[in-house]
Protein backbone atom coordinates (compact mmCIF):
# COMPACT_ATOMS: atom_id res chain seq x y z
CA UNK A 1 -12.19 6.32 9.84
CA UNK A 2 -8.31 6.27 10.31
CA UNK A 3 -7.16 9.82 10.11
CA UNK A 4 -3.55 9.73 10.35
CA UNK A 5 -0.64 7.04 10.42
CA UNK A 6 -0.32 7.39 14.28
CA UNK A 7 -3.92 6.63 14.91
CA UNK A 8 -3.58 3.60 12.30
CA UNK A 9 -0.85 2.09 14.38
CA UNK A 10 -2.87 2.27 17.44
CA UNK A 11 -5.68 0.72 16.01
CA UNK A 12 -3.85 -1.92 14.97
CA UNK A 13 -2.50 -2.41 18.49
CA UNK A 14 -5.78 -2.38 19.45
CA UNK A 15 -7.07 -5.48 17.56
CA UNK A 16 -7.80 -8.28 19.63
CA UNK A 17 -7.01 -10.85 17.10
CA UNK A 18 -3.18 -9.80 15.93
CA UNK A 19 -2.30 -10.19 12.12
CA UNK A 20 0.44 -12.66 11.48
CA UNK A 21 2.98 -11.56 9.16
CA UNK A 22 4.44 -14.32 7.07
CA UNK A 23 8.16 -12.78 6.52
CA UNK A 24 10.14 -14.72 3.60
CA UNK A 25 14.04 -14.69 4.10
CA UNK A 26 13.84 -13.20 7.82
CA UNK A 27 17.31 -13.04 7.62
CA UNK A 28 18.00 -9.53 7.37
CA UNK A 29 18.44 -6.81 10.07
CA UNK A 30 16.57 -3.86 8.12
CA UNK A 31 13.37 -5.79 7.85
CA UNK A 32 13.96 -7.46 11.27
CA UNK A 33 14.39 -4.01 12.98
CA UNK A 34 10.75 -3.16 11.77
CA UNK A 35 9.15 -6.27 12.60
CA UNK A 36 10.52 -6.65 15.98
CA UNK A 37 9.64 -2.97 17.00
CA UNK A 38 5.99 -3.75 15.65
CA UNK A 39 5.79 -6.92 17.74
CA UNK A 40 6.64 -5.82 20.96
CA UNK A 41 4.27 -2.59 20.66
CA UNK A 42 1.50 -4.93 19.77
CA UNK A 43 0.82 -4.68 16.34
CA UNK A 44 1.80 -8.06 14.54
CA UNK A 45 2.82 -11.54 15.34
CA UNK A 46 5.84 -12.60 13.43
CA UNK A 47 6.75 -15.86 11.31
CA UNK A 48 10.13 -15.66 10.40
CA UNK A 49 10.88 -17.94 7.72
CA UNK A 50 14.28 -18.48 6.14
CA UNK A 51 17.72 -19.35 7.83
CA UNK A 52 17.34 -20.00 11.59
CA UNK A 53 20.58 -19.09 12.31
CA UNK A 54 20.88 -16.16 11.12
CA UNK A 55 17.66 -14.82 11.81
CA UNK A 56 18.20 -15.52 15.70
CA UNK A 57 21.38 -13.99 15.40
CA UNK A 58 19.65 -10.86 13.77
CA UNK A 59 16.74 -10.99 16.65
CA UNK A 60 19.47 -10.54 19.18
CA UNK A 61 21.27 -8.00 17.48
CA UNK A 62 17.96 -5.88 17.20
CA UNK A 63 17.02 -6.44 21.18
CA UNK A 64 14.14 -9.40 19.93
CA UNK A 65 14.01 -12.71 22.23
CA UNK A 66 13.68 -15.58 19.73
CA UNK A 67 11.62 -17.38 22.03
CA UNK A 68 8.87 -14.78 21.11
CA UNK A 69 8.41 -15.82 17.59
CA UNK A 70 7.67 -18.08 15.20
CA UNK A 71 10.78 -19.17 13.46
CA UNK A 72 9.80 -21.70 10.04
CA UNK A 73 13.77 -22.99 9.16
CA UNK A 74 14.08 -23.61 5.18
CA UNK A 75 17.01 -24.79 2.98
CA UNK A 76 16.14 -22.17 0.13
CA UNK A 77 14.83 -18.75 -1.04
CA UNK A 78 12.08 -20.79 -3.03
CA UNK A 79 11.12 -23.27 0.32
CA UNK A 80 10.60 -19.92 2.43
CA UNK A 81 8.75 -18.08 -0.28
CA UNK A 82 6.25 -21.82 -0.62
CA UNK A 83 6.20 -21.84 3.05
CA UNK A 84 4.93 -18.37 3.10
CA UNK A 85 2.38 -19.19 0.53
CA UNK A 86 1.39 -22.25 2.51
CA UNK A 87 0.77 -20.40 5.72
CA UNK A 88 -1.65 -17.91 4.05
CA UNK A 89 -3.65 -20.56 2.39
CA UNK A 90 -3.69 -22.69 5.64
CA UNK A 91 -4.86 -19.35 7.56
CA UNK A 92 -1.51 -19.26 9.73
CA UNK A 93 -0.19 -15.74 8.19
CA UNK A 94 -2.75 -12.92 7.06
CA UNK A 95 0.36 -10.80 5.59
CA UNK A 96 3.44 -11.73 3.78
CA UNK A 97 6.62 -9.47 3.77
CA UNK A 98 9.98 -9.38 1.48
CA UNK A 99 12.90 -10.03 3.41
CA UNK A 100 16.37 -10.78 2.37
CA UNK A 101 15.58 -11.44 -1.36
CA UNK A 102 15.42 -9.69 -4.90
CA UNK A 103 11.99 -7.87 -5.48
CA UNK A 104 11.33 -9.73 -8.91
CA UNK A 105 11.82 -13.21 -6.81
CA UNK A 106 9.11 -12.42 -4.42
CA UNK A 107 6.69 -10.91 -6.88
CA UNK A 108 7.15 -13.99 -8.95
CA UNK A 109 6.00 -16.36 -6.75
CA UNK A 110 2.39 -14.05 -6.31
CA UNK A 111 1.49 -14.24 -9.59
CA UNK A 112 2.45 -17.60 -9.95
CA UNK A 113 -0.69 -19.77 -11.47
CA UNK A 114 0.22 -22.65 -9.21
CA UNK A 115 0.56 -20.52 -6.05
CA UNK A 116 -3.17 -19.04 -6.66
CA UNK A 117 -2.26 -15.83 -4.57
CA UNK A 118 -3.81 -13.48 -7.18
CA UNK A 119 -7.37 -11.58 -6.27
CA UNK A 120 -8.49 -11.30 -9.58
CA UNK A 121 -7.24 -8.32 -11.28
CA UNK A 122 -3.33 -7.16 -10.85
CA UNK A 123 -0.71 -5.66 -8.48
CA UNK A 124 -0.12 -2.58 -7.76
CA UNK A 125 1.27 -0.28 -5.49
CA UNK A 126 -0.57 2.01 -3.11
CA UNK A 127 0.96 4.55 -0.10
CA UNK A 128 -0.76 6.61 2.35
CA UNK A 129 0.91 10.01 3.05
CA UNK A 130 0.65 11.70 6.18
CA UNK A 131 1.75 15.71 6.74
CA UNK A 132 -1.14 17.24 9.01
CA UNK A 133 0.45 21.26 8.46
CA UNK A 134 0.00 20.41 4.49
CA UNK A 135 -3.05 18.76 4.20
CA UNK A 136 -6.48 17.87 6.46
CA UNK A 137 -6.38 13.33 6.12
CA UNK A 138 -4.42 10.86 4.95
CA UNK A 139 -4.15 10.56 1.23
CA UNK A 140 -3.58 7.94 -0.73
CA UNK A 141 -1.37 7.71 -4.24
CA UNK A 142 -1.25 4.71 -6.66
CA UNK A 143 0.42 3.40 -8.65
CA UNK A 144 4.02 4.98 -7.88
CA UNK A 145 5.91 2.16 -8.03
CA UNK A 146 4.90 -1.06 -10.38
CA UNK A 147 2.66 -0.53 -12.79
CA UNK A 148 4.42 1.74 -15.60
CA UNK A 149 1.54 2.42 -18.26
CA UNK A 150 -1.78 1.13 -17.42
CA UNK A 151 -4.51 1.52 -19.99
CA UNK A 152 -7.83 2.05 -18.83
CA UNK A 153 -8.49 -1.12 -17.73
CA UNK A 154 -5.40 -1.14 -15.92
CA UNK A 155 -6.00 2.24 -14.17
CA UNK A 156 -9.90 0.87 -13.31
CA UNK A 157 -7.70 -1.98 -11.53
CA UNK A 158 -5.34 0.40 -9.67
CA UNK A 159 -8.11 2.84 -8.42
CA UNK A 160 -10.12 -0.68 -7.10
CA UNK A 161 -7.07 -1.99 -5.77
CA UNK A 162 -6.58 1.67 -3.45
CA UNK A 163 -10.58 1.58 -2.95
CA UNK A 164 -10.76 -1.44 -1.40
CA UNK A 165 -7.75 -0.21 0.98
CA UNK A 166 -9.42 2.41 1.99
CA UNK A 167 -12.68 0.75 2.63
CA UNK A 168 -10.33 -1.49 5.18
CA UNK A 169 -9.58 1.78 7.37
CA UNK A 170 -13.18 2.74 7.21
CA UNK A 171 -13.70 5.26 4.77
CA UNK A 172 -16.54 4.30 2.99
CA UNK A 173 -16.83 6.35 -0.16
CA UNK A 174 -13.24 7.54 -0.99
CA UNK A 175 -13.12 10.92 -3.09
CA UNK A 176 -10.79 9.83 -6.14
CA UNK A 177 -8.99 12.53 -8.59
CA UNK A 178 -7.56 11.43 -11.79
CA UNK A 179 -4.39 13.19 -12.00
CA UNK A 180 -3.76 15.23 -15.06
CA UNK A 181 -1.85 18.83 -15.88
CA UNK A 182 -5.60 19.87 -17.13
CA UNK A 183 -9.03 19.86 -15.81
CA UNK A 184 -10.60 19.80 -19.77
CA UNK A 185 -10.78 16.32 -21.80
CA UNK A 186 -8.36 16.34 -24.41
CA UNK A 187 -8.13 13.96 -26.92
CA UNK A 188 -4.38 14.74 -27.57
CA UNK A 189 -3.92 14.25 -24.22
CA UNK A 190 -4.44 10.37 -23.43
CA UNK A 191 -4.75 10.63 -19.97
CA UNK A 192 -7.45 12.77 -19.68
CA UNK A 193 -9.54 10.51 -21.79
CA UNK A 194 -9.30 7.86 -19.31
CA UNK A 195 -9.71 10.07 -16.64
CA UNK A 196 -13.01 10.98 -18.01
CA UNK A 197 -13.81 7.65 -18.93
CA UNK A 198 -12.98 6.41 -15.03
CA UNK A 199 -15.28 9.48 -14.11
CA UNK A 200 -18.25 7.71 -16.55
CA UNK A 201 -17.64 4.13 -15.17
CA UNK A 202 -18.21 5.63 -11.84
CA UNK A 203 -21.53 7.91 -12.72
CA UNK A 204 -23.05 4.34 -14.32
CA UNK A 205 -22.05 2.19 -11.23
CA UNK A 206 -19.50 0.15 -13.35
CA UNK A 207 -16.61 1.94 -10.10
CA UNK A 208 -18.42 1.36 -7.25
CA UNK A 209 -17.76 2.35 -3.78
CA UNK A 210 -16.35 5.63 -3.84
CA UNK A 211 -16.57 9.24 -6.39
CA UNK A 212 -14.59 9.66 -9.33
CA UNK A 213 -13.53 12.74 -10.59
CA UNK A 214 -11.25 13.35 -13.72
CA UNK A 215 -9.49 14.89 -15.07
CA UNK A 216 -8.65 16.87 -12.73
CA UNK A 217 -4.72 18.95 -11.50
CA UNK A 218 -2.84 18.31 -7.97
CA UNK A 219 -3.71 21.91 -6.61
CA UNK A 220 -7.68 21.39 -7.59
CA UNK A 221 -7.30 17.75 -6.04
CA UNK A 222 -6.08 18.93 -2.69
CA UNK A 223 -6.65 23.05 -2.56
CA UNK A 224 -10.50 24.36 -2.04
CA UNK A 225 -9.44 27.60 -2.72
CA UNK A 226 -7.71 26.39 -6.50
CA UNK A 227 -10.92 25.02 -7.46
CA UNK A 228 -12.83 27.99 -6.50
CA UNK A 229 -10.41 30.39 -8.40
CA UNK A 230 -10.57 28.23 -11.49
CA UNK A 231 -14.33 27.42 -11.23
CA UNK A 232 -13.95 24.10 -10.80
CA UNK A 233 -16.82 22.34 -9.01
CA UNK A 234 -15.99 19.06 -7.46
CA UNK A 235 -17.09 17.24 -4.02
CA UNK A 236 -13.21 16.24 -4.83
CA UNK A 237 -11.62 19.28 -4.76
CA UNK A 238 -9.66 20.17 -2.56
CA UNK A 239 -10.82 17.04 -0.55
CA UNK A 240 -9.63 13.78 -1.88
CA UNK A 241 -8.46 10.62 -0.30
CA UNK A 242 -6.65 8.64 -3.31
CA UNK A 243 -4.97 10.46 -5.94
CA UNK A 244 -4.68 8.35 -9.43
CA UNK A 245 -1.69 9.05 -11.26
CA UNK A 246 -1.41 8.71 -14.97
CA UNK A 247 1.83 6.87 -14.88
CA UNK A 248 5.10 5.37 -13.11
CA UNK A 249 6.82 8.68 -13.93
CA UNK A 250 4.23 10.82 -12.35
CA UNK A 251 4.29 8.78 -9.35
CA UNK A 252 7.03 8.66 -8.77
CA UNK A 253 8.27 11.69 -9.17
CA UNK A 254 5.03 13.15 -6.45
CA UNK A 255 5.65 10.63 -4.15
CA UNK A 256 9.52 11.73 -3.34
CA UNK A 257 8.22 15.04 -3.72
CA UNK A 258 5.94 14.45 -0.88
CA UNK A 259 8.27 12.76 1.04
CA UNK A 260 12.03 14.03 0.24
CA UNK A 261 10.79 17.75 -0.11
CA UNK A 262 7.89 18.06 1.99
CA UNK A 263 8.40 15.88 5.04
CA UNK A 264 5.18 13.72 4.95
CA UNK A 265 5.29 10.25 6.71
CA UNK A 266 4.35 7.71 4.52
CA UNK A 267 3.18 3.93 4.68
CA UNK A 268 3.04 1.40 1.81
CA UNK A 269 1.64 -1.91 0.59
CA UNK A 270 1.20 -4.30 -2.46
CA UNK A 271 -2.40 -4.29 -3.49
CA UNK A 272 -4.33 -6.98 -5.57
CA UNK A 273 -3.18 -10.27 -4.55
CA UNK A 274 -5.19 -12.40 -1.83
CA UNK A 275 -3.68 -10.81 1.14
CA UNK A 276 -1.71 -7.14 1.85
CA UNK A 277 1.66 -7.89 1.17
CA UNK A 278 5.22 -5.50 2.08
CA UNK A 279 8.06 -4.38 0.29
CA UNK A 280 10.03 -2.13 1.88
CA UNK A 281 12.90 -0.48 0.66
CA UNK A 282 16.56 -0.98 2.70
CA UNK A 283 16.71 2.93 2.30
CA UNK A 284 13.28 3.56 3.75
CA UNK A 285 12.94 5.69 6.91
CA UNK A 286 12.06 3.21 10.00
CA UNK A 287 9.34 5.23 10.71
CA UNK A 288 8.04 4.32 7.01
CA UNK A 289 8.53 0.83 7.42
CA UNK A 290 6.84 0.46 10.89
CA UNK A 291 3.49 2.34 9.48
CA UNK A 292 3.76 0.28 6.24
CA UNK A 293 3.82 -2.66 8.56
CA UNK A 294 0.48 -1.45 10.81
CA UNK A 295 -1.09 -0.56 7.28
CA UNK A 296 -0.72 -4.39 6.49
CA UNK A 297 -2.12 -5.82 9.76
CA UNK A 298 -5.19 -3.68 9.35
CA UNK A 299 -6.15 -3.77 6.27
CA UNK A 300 -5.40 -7.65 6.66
CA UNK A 301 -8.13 -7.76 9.42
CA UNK A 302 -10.53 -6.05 7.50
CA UNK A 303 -9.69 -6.86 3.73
């Protein structure tokens, strides 16, 4: 089982058979600074597609020989993002990555009938967060960052989604706690009835793969001692791998929290559609987008 973010990158160097990374609108030197780091320590192979030019003139800039990858010319934002479709259906890419281009354009064309990207349930957005002096493993938060209210069913999509992540980097039975500011089912309190309900889905094998627990507070989620003040008796507590949060707000707000305030080294990916697919933000630490990158070329080769 991958432990920390460091480890994850190595054993995605390590894989015989690199992941190819299917990046729309290459043209841009924050995402090209990532991928060509990643591809000369081993991690990826890169197809650039998008505006040859440019994107050779970026390569040099960021110390990358164009003669070492894949460069797929187009005319258009919508040839590269067909042309990155096309290569995952044909087999070529395993991964596809936003690059010079509007979020909303790129999400578009994965839920797109006609482009048949789509697993089965929906997109969401899952991180892994990494600060070893703060907590014992990786753990894993969705959905920070796309969906803004799931229902239940939504949720049950979100915590499958992470589930099957985590299954790629070898943990077999993630522990999953259904955030909430209370451990007691409330029915004023909307989110603990799903969380409860999540919990139930799981007990009658309906959430398979991993244990549920809900509701159920941050400290109690990720502090044995909390629990064991409060009386709350868990194999969760104070051990969990994915963290459920009720909403975009909540998210959100925890994730910076983790990051901003406490320091922790995070890595992120777009869950639900046929293959792991990156978004990474132009203000994101390179550090964050390297990891999210090695995230995506594992769990590709073992989604």
């Amino acid at each position: 089982m991958i432990n920390n973010l460091k480890e994850l990158a190595e054993a995605a160097k390590a894989m015989e058979k690199k992941t190819v990374i299917a990046v729309v609108e290459a043209q841009d030197a924050h995402t090209l600074e990532a991928v060509v780091t990643a591809q000369k320590d081993g991690i990826i192979e890169a197809m650039l597609i998008g505006n040859e030019e440019k994107i050779r003139e970026i390569l040099a800039e960021e110390g990358g020989d164009p003669a070492d990858f894949t460069i797929v010319p187009t005319g258009s934002m919508e040839e590269s993002l067909q042309a990155a479709v096309d290569s995952i259906h044909a087999g070529k890419a395993n991964v596809m990555m936003k690059g010079k281009l509007e979020t909303g354009d790129f999400v578009k064309a994965l839920i797109k009938k006609e482009n048949d990207m789509m697993a089965g349930g929906r997109l969401s957005v899952a991180g892994l967060f990494d600060h070893p002096t703060n907590y014992h493993k990786l753990i894993c938060v969705t959905d920070m960052g796309m969906n803004t209210y799931p229902d239940l069913e939504g949720k049950k999509d979100l915590l499958n989604n992470a589930v099957k992540l985590l299954h790629s980097l070898g943990n077999e039975c993630p522990k999953v706690a259904c955030l909430c500011s209370v451990e007691k089912l409330n029915p004023k309190m909307p989110e603990t009835v799903d969380a409860d309900a999540l919990k139930n889905m799981n007990a009658s094998g309906e959430i398979p793969g991993c244990i549920v627990e809900g509701p159920i507070s941050f400290d109690l989620a990720i502090k044995k001692g909390a629990a064991a003040i409060k009386g709350y008796e868990s194999p969760v507590a104070g051990d969990a791998d994915l963290l459920l949060v009720p909403d975009i707000t909540c998210g959100n707000v925890l994730v910076k929290c983790m990051t901003d305030y406490a320091g922790a080294t995070t890595a992120g990916t777009i869950l639900g559609a046929k293959c792991p697919v990156i978004i990474t933000s132009r203000s994101a630490e390179a550090s964050d987008k390297y990891y999210s990158i090695a995230l995506a070329a594992y769990a590709a080769a073992n989604y």
